[in-house]
PDBML (XML) file of the C-alpha atoms, coordinates in Angstrom:
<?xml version="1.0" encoding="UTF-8" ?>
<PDBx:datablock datablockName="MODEL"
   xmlns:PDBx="http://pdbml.pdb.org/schema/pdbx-v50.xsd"
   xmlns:xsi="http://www.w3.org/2001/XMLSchema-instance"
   xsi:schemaLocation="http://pdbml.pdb.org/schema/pdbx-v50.xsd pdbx-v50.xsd">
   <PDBx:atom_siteCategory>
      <PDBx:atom_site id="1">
         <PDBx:B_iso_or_equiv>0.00</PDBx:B_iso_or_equiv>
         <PDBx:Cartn_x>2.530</PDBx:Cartn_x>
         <PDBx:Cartn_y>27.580</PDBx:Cartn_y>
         <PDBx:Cartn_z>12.398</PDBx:Cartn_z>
         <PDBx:auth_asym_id>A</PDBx:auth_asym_id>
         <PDBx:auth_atom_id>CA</PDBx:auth_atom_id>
         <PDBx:auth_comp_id>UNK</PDBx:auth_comp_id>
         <PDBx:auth_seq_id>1</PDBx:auth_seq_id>
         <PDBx:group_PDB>ATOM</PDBx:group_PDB>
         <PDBx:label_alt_id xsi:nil="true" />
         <PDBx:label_asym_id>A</PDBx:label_asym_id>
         <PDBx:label_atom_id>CA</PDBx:label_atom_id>
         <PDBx:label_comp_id>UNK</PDBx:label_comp_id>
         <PDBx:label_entity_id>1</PDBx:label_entity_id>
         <PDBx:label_seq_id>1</PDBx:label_seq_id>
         <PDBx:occupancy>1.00</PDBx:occupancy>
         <PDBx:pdbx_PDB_model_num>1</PDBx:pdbx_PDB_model_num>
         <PDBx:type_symbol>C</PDBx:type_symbol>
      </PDBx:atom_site>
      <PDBx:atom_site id="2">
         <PDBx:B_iso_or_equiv>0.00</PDBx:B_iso_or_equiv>
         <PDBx:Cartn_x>5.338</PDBx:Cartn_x>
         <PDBx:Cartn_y>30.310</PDBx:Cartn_y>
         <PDBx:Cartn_z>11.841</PDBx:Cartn_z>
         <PDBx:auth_asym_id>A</PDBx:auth_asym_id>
         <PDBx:auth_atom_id>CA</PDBx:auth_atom_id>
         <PDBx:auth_comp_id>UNK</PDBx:auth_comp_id>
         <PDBx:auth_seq_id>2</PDBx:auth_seq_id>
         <PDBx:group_PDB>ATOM</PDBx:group_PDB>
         <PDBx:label_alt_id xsi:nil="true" />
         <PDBx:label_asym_id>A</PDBx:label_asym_id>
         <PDBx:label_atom_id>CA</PDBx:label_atom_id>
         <PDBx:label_comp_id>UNK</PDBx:label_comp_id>
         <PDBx:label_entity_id>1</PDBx:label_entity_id>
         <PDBx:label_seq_id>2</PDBx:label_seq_id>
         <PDBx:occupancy>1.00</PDBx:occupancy>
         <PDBx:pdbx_PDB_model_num>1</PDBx:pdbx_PDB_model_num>
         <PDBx:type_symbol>C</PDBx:type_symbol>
      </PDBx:atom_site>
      <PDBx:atom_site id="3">
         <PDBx:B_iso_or_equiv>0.00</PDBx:B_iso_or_equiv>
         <PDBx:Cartn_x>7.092</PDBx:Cartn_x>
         <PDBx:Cartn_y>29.698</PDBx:Cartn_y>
         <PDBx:Cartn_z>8.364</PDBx:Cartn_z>
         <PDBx:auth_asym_id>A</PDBx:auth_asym_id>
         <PDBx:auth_atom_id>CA</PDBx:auth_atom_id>
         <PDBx:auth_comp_id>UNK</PDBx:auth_comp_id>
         <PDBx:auth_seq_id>3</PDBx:auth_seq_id>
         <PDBx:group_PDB>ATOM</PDBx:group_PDB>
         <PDBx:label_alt_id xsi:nil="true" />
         <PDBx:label_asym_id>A</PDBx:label_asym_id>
         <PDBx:label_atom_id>CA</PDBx:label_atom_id>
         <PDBx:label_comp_id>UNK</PDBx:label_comp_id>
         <PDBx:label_entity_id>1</PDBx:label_entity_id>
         <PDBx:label_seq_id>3</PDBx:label_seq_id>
         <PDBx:occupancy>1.00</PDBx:occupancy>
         <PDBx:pdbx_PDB_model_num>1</PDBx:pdbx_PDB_model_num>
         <PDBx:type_symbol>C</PDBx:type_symbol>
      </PDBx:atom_site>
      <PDBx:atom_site id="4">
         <PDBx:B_iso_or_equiv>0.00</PDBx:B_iso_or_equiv>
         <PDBx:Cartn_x>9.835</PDBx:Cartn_x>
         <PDBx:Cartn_y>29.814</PDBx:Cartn_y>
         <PDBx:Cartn_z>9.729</PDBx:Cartn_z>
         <PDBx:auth_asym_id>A</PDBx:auth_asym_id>
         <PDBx:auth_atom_id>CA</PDBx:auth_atom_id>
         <PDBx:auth_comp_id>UNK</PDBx:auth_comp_id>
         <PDBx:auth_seq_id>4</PDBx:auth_seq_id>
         <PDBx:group_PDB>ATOM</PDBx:group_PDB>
         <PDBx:label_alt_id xsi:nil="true" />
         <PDBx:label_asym_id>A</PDBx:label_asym_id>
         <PDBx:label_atom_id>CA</PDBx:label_atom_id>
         <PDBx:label_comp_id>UNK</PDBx:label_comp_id>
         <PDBx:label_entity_id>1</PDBx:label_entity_id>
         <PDBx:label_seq_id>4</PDBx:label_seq_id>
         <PDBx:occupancy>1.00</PDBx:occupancy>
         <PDBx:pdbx_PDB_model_num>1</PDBx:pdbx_PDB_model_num>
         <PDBx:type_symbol>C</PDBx:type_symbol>
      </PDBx:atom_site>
      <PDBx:atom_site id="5">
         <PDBx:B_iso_or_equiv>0.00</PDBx:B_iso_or_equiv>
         <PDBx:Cartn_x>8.702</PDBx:Cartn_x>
         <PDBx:Cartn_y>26.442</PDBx:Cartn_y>
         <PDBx:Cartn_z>12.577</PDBx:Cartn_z>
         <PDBx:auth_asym_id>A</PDBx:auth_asym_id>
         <PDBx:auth_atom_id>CA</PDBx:auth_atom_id>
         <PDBx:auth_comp_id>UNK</PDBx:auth_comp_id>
         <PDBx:auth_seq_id>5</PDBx:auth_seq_id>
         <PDBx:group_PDB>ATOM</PDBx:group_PDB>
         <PDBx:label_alt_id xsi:nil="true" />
         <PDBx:label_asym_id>A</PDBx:label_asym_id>
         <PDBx:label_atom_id>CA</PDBx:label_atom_id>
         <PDBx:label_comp_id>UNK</PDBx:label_comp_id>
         <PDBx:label_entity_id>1</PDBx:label_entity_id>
         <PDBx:label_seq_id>5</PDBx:label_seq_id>
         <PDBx:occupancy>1.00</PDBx:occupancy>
         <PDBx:pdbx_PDB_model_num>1</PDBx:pdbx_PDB_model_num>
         <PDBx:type_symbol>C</PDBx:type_symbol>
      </PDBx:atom_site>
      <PDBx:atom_site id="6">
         <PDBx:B_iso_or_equiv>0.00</PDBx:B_iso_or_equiv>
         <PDBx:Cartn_x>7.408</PDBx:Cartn_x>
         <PDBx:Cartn_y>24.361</PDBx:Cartn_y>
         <PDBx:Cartn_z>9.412</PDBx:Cartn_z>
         <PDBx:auth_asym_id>A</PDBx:auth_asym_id>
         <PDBx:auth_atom_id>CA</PDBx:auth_atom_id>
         <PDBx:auth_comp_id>UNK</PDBx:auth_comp_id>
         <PDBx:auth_seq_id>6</PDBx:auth_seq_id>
         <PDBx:group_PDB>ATOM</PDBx:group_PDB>
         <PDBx:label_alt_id xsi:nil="true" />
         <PDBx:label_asym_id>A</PDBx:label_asym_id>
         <PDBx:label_atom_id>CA</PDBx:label_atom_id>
         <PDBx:label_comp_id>UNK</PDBx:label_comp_id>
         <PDBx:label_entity_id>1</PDBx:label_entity_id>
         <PDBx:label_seq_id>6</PDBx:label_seq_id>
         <PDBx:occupancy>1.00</PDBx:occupancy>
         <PDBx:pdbx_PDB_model_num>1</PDBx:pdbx_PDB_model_num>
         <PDBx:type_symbol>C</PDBx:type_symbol>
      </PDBx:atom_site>
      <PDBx:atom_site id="7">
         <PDBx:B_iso_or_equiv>0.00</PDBx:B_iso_or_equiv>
         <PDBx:Cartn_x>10.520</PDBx:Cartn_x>
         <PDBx:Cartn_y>24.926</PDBx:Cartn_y>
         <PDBx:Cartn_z>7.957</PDBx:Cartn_z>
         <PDBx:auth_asym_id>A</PDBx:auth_asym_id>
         <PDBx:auth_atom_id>CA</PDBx:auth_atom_id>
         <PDBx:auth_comp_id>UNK</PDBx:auth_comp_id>
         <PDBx:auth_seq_id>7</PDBx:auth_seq_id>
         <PDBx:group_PDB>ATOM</PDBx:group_PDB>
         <PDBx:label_alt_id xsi:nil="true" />
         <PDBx:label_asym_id>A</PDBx:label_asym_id>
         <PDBx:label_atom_id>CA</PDBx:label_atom_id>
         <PDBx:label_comp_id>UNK</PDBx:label_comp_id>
         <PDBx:label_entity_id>1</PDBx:label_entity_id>
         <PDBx:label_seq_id>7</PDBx:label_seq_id>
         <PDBx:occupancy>1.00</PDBx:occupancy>
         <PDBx:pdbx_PDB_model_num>1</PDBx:pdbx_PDB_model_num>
         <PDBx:type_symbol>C</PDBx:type_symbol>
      </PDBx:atom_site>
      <PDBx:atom_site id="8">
         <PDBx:B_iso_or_equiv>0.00</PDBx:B_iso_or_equiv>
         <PDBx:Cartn_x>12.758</PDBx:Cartn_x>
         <PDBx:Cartn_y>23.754</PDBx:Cartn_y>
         <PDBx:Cartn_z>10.549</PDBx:Cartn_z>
         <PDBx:auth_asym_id>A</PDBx:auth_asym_id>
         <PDBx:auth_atom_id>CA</PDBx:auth_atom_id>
         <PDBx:auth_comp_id>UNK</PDBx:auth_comp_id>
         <PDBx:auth_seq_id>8</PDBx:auth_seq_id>
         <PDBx:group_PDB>ATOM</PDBx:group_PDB>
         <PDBx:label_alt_id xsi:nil="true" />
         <PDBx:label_asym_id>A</PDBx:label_asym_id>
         <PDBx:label_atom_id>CA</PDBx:label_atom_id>
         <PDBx:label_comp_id>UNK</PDBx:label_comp_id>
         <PDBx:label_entity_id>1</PDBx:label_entity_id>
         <PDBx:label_seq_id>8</PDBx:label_seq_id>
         <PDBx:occupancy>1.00</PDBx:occupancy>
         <PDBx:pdbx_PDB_model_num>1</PDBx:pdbx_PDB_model_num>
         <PDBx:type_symbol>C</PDBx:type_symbol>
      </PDBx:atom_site>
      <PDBx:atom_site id="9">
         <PDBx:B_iso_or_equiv>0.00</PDBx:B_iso_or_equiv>
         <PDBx:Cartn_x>9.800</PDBx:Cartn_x>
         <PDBx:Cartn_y>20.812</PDBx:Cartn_y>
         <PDBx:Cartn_z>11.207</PDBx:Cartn_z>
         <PDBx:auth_asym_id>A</PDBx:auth_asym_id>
         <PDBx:auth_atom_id>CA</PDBx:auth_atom_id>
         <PDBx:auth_comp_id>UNK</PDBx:auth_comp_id>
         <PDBx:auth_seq_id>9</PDBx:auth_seq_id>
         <PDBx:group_PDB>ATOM</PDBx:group_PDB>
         <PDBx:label_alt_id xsi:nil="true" />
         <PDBx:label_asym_id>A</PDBx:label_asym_id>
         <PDBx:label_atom_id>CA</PDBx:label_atom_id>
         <PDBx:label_comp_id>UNK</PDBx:label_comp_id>
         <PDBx:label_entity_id>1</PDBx:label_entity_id>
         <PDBx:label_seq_id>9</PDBx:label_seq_id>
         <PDBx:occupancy>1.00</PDBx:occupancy>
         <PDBx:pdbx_PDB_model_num>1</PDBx:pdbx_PDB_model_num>
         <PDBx:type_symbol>C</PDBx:type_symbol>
      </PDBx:atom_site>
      <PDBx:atom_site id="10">
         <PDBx:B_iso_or_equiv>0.00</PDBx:B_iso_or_equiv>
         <PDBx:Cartn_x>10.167</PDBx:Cartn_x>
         <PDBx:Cartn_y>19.901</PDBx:Cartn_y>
         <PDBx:Cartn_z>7.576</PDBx:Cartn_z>
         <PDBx:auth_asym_id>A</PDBx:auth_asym_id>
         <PDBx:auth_atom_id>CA</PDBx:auth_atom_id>
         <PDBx:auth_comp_id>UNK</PDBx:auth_comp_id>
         <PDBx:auth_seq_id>10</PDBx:auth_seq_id>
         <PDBx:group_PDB>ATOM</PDBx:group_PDB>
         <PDBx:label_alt_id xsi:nil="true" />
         <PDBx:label_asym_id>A</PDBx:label_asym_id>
         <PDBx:label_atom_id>CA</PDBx:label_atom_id>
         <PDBx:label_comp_id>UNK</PDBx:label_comp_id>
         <PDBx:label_entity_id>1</PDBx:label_entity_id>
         <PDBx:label_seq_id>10</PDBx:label_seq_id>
         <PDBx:occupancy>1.00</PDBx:occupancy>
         <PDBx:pdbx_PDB_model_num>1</PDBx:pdbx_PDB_model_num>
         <PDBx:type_symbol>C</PDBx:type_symbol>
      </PDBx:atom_site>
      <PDBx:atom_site id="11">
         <PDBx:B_iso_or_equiv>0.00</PDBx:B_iso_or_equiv>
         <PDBx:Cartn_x>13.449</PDBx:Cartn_x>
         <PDBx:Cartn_y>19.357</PDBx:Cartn_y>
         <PDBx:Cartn_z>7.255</PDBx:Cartn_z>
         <PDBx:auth_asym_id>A</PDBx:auth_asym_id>
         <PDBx:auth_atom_id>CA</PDBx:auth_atom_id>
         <PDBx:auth_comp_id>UNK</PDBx:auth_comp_id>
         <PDBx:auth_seq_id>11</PDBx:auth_seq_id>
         <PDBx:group_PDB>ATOM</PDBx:group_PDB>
         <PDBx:label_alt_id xsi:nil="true" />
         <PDBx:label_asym_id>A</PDBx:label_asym_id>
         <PDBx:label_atom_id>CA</PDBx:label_atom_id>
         <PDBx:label_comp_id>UNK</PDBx:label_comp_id>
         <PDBx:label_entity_id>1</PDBx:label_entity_id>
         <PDBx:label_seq_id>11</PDBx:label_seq_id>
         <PDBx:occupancy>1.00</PDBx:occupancy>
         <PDBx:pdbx_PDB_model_num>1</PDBx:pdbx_PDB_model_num>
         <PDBx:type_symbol>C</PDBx:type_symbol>
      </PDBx:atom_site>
      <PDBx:atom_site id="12">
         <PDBx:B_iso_or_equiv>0.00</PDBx:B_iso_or_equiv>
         <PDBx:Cartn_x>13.755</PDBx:Cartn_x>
         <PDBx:Cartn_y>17.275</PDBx:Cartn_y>
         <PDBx:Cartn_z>10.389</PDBx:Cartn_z>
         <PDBx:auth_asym_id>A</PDBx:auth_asym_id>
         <PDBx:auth_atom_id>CA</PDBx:auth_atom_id>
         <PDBx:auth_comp_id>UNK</PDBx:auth_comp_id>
         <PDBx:auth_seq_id>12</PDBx:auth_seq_id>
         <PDBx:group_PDB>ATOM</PDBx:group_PDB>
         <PDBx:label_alt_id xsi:nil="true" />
         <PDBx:label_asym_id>A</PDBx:label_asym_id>
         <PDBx:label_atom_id>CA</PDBx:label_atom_id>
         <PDBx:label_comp_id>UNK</PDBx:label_comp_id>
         <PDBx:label_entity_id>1</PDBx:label_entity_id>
         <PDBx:label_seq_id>12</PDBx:label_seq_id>
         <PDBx:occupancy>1.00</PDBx:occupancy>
         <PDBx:pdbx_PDB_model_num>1</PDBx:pdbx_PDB_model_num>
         <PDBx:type_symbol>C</PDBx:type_symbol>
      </PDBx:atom_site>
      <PDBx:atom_site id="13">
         <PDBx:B_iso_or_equiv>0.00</PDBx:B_iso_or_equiv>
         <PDBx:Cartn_x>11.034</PDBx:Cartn_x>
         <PDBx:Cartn_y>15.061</PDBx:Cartn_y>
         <PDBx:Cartn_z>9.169</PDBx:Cartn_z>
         <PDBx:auth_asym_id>A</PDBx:auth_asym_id>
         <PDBx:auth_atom_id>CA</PDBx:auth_atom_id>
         <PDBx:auth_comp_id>UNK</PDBx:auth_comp_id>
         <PDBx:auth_seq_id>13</PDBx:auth_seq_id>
         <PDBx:group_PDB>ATOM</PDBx:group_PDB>
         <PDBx:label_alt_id xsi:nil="true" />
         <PDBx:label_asym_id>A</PDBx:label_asym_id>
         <PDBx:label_atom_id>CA</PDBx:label_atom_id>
         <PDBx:label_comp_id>UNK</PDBx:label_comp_id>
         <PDBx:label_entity_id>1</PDBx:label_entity_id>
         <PDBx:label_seq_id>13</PDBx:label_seq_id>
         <PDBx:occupancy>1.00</PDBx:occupancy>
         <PDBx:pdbx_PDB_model_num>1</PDBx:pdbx_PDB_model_num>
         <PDBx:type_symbol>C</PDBx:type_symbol>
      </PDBx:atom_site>
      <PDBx:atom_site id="14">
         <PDBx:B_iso_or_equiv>0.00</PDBx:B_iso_or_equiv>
         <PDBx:Cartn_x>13.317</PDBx:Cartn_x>
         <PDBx:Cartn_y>14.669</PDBx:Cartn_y>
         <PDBx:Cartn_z>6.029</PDBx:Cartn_z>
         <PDBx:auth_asym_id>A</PDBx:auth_asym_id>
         <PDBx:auth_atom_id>CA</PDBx:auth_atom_id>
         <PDBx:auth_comp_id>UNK</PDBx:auth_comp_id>
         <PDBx:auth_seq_id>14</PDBx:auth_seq_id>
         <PDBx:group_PDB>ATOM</PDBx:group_PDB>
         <PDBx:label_alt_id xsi:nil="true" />
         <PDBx:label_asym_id>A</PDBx:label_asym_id>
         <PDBx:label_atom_id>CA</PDBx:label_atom_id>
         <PDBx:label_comp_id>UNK</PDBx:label_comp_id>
         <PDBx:label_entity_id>1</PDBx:label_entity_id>
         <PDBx:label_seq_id>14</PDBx:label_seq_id>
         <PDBx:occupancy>1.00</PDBx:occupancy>
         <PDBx:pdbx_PDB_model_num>1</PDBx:pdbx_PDB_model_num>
         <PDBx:type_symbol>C</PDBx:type_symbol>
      </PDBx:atom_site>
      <PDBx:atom_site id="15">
         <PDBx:B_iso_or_equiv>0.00</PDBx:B_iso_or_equiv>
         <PDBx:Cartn_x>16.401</PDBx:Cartn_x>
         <PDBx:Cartn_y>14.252</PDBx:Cartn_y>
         <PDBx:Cartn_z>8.129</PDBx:Cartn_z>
         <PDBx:auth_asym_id>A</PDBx:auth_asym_id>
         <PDBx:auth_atom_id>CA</PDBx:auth_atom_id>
         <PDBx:auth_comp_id>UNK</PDBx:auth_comp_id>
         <PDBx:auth_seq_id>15</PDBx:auth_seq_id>
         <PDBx:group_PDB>ATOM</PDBx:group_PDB>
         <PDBx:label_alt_id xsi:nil="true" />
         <PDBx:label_asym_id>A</PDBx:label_asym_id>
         <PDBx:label_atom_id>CA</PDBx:label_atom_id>
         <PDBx:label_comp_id>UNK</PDBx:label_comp_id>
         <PDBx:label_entity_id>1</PDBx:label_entity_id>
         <PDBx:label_seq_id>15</PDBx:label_seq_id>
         <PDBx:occupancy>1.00</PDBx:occupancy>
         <PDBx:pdbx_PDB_model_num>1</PDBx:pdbx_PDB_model_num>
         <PDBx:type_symbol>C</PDBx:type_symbol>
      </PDBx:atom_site>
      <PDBx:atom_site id="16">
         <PDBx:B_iso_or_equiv>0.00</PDBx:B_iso_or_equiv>
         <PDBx:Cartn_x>15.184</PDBx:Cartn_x>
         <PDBx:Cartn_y>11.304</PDBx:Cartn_y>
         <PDBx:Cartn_z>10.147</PDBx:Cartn_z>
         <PDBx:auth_asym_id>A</PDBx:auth_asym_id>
         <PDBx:auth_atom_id>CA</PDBx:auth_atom_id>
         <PDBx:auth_comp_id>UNK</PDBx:auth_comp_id>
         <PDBx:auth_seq_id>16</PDBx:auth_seq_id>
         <PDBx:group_PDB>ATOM</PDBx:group_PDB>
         <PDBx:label_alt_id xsi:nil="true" />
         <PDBx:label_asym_id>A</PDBx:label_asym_id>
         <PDBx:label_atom_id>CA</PDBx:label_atom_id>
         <PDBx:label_comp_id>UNK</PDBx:label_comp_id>
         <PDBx:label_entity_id>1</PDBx:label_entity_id>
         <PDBx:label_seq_id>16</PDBx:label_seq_id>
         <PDBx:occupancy>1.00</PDBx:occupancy>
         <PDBx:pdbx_PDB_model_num>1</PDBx:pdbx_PDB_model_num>
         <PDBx:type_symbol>C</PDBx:type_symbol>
      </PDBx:atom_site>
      <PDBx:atom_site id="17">
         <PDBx:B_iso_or_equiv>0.00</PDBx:B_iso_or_equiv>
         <PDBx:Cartn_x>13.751</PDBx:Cartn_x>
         <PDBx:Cartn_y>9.603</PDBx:Cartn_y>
         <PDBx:Cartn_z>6.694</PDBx:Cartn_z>
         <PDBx:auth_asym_id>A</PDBx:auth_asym_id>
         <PDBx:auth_atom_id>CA</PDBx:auth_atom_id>
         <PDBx:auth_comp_id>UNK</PDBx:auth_comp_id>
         <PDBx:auth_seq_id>17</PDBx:auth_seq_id>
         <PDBx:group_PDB>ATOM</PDBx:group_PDB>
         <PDBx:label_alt_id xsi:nil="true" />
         <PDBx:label_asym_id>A</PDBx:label_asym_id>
         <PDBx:label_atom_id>CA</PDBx:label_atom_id>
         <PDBx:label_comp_id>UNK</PDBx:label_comp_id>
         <PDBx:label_entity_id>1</PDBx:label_entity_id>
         <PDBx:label_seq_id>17</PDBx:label_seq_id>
         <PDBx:occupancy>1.00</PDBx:occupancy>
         <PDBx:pdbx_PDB_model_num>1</PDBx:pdbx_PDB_model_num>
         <PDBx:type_symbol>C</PDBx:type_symbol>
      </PDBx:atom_site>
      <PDBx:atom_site id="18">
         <PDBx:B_iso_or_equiv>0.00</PDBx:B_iso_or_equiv>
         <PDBx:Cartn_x>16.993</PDBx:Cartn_x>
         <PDBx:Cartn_y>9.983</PDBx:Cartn_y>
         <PDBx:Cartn_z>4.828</PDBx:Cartn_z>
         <PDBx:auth_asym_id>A</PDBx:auth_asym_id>
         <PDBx:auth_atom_id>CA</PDBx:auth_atom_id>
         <PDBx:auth_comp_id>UNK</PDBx:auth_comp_id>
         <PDBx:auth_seq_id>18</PDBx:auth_seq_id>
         <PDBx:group_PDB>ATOM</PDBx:group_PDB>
         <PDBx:label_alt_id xsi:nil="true" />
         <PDBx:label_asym_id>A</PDBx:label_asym_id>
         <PDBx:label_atom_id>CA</PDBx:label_atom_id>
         <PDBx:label_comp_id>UNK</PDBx:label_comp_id>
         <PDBx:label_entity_id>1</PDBx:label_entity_id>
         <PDBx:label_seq_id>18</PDBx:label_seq_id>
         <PDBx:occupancy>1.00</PDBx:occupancy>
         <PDBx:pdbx_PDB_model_num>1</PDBx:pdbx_PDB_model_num>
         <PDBx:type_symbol>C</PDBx:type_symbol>
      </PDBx:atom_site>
      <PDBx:atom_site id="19">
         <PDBx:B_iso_or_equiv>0.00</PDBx:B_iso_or_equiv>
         <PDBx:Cartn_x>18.390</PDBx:Cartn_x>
         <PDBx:Cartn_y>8.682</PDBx:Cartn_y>
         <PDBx:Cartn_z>8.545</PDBx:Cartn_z>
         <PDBx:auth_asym_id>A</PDBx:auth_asym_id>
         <PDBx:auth_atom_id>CA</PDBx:auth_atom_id>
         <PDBx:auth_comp_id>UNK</PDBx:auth_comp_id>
         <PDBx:auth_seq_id>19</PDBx:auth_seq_id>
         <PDBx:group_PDB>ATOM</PDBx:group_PDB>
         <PDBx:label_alt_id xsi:nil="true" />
         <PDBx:label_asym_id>A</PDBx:label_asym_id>
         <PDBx:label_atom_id>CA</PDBx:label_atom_id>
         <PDBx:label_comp_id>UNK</PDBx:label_comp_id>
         <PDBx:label_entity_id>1</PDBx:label_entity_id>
         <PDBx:label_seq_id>19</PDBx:label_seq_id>
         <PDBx:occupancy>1.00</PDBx:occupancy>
         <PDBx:pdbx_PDB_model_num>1</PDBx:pdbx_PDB_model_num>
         <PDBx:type_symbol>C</PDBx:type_symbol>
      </PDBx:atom_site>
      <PDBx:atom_site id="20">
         <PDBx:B_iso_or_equiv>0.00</PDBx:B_iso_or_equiv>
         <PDBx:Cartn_x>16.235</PDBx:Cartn_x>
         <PDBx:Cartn_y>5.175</PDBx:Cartn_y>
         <PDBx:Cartn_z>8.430</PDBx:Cartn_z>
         <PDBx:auth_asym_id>A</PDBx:auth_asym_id>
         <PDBx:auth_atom_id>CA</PDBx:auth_atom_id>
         <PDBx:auth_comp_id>UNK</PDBx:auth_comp_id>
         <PDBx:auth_seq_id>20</PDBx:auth_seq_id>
         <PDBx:group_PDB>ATOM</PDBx:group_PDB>
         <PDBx:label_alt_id xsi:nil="true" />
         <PDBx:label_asym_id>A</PDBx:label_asym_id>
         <PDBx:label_atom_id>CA</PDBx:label_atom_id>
         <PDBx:label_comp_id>UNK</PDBx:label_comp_id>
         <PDBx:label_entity_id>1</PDBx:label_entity_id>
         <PDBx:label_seq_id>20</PDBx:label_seq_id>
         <PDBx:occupancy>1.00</PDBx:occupancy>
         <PDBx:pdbx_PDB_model_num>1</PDBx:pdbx_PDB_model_num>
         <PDBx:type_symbol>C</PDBx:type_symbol>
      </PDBx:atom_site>
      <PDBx:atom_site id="21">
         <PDBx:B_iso_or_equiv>0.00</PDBx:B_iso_or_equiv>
         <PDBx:Cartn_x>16.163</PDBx:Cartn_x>
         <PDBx:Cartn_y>5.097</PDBx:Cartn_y>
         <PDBx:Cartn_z>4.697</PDBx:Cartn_z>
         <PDBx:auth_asym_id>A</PDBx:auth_asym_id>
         <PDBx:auth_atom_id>CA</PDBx:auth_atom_id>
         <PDBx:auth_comp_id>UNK</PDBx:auth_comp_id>
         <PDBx:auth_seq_id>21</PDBx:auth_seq_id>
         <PDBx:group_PDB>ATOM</PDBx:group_PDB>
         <PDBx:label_alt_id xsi:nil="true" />
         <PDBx:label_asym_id>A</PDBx:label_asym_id>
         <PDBx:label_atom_id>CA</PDBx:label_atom_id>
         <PDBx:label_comp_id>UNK</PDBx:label_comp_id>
         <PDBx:label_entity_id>1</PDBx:label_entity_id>
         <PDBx:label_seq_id>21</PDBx:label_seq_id>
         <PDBx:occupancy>1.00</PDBx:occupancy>
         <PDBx:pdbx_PDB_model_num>1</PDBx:pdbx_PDB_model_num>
         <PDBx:type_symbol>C</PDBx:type_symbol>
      </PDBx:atom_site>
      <PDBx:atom_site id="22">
         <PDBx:B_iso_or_equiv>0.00</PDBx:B_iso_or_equiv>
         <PDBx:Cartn_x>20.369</PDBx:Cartn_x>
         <PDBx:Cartn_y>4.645</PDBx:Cartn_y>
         <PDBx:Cartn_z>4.799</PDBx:Cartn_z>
         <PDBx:auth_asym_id>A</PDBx:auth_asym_id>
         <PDBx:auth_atom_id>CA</PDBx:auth_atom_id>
         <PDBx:auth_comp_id>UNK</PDBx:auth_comp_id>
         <PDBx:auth_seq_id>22</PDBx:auth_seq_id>
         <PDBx:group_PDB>ATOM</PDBx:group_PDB>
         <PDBx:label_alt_id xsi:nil="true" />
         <PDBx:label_asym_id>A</PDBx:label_asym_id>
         <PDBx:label_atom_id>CA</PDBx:label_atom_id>
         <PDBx:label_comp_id>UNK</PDBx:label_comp_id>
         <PDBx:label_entity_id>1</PDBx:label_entity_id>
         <PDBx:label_seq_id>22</PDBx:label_seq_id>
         <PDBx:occupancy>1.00</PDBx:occupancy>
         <PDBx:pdbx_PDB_model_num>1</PDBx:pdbx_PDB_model_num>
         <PDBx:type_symbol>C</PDBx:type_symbol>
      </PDBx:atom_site>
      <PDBx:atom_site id="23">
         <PDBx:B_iso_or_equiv>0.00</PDBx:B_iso_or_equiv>
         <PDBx:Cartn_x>19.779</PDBx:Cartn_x>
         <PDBx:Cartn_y>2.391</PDBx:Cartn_y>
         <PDBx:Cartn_z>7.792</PDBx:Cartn_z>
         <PDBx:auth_asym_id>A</PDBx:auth_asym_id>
         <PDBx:auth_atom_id>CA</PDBx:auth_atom_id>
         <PDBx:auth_comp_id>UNK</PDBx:auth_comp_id>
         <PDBx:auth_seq_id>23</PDBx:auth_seq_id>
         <PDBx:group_PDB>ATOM</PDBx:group_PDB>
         <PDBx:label_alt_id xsi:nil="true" />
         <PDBx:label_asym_id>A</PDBx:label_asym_id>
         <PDBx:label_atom_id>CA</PDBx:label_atom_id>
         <PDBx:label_comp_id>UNK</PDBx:label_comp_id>
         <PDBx:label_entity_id>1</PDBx:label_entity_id>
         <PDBx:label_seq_id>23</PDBx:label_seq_id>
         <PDBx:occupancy>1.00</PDBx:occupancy>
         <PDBx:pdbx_PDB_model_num>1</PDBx:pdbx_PDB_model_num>
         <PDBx:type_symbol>C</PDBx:type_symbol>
      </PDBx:atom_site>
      <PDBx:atom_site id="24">
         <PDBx:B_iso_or_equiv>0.00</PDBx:B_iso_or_equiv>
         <PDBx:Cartn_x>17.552</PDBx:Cartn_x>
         <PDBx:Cartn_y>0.262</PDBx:Cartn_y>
         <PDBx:Cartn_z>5.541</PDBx:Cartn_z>
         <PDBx:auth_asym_id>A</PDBx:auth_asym_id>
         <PDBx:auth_atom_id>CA</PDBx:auth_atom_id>
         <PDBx:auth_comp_id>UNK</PDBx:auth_comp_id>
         <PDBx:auth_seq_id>24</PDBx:auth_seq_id>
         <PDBx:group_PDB>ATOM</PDBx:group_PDB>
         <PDBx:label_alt_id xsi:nil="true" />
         <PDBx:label_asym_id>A</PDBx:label_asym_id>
         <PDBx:label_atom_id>CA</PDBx:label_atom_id>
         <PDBx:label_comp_id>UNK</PDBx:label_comp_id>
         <PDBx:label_entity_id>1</PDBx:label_entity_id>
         <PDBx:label_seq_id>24</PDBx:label_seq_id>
         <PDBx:occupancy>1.00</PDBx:occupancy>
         <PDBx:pdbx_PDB_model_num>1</PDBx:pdbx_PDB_model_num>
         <PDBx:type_symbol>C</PDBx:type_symbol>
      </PDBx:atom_site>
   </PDBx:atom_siteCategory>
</PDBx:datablock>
């Protein structure tokens, strides 16, 4: 994909880890 979609893919991945991770 564009550089520019993995990018903004990536760091919503890490966004909704960091999300459940505080949850936890």
């Amino acid at each position: 994909a564009p550089q520019g979609v993995r990018a903004q893919k990536r760091a919503q991945t890490i966004e909704r880890i960091v999300e459940e991770a505080n949850a936890l």
